[in-house]
Protein backbone atom coordinates (compact mmCIF):
# COMPACT_ATOMS: atom_id res chain seq x y z
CA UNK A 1 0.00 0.00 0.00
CA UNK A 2 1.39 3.30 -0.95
CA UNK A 3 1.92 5.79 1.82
CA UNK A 4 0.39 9.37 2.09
CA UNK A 5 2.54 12.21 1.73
CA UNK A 6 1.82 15.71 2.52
CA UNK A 7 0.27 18.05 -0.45
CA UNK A 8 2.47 21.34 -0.39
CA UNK A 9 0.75 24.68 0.15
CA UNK A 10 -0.41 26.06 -3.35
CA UNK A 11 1.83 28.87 -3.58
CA UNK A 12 3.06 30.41 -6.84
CA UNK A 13 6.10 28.64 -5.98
CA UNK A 14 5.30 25.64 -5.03
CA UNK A 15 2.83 25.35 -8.41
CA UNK A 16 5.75 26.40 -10.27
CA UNK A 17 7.75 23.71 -9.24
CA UNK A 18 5.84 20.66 -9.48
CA UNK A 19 4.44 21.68 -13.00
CA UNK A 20 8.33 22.13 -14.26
CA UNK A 21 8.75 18.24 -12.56
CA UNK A 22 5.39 17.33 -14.55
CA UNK A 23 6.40 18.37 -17.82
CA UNK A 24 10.37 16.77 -17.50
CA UNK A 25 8.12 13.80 -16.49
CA UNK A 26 6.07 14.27 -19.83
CA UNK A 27 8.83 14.95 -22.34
CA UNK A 28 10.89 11.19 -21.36
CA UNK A 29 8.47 9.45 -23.24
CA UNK A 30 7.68 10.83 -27.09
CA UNK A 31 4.54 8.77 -27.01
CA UNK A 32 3.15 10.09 -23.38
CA UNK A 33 -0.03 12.17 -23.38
CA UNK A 34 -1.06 14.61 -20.85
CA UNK A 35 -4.32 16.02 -19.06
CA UNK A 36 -4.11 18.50 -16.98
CA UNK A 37 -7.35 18.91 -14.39
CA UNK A 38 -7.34 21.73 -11.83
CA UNK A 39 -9.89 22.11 -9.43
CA UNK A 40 -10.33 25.33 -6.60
CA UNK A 41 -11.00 28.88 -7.13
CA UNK A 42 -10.45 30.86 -10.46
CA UNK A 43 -11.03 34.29 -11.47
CA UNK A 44 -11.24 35.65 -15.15
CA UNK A 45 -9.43 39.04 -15.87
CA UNK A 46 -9.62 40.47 -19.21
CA UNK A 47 -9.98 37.68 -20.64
CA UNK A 48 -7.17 35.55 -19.15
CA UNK A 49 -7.68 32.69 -16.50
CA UNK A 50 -6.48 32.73 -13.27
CA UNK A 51 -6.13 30.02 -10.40
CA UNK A 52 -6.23 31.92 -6.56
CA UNK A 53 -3.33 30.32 -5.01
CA UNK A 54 -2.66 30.61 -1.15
CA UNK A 55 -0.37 33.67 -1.52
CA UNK A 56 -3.08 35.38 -3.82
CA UNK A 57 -1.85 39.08 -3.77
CA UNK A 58 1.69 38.99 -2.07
CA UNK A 59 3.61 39.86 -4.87
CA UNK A 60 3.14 43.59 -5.90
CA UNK A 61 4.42 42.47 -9.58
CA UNK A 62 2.42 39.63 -9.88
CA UNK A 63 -1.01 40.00 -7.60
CA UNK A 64 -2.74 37.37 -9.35
């Protein structure tokens, strides 16, 4: 049985890192196909998607 591990905190971050380890994980094989599947809060703004992370609005650059 596979044990649990703890699901970081979904910081800008922290989603930045594990979809850079997704997609090395996606380019080894030529023949691999990908879904992606999100699921929590969104906004739209102009016309542009946006996922609220946990540190929504801490970066003056970057509020979204």
């Amino acid at each position: 049985m596979p044990t649990a591990s703890p699901i970081p905190i979904p910081t800008n971050a922290n989603v930045e890192e594990a979809g850079k380890a997704w997609l090395e994980r996606l380019q080894k094989n030529e023949n691999d196909t990908a879904f992606f599947f999100i699921c929590g809060h969104g906004a739209l703004r102009n016309g542009e998607h946006n996922v609220l992370l946990a540190d929504l609005n801490e970066q003056a650059l970057n509020p979204w």
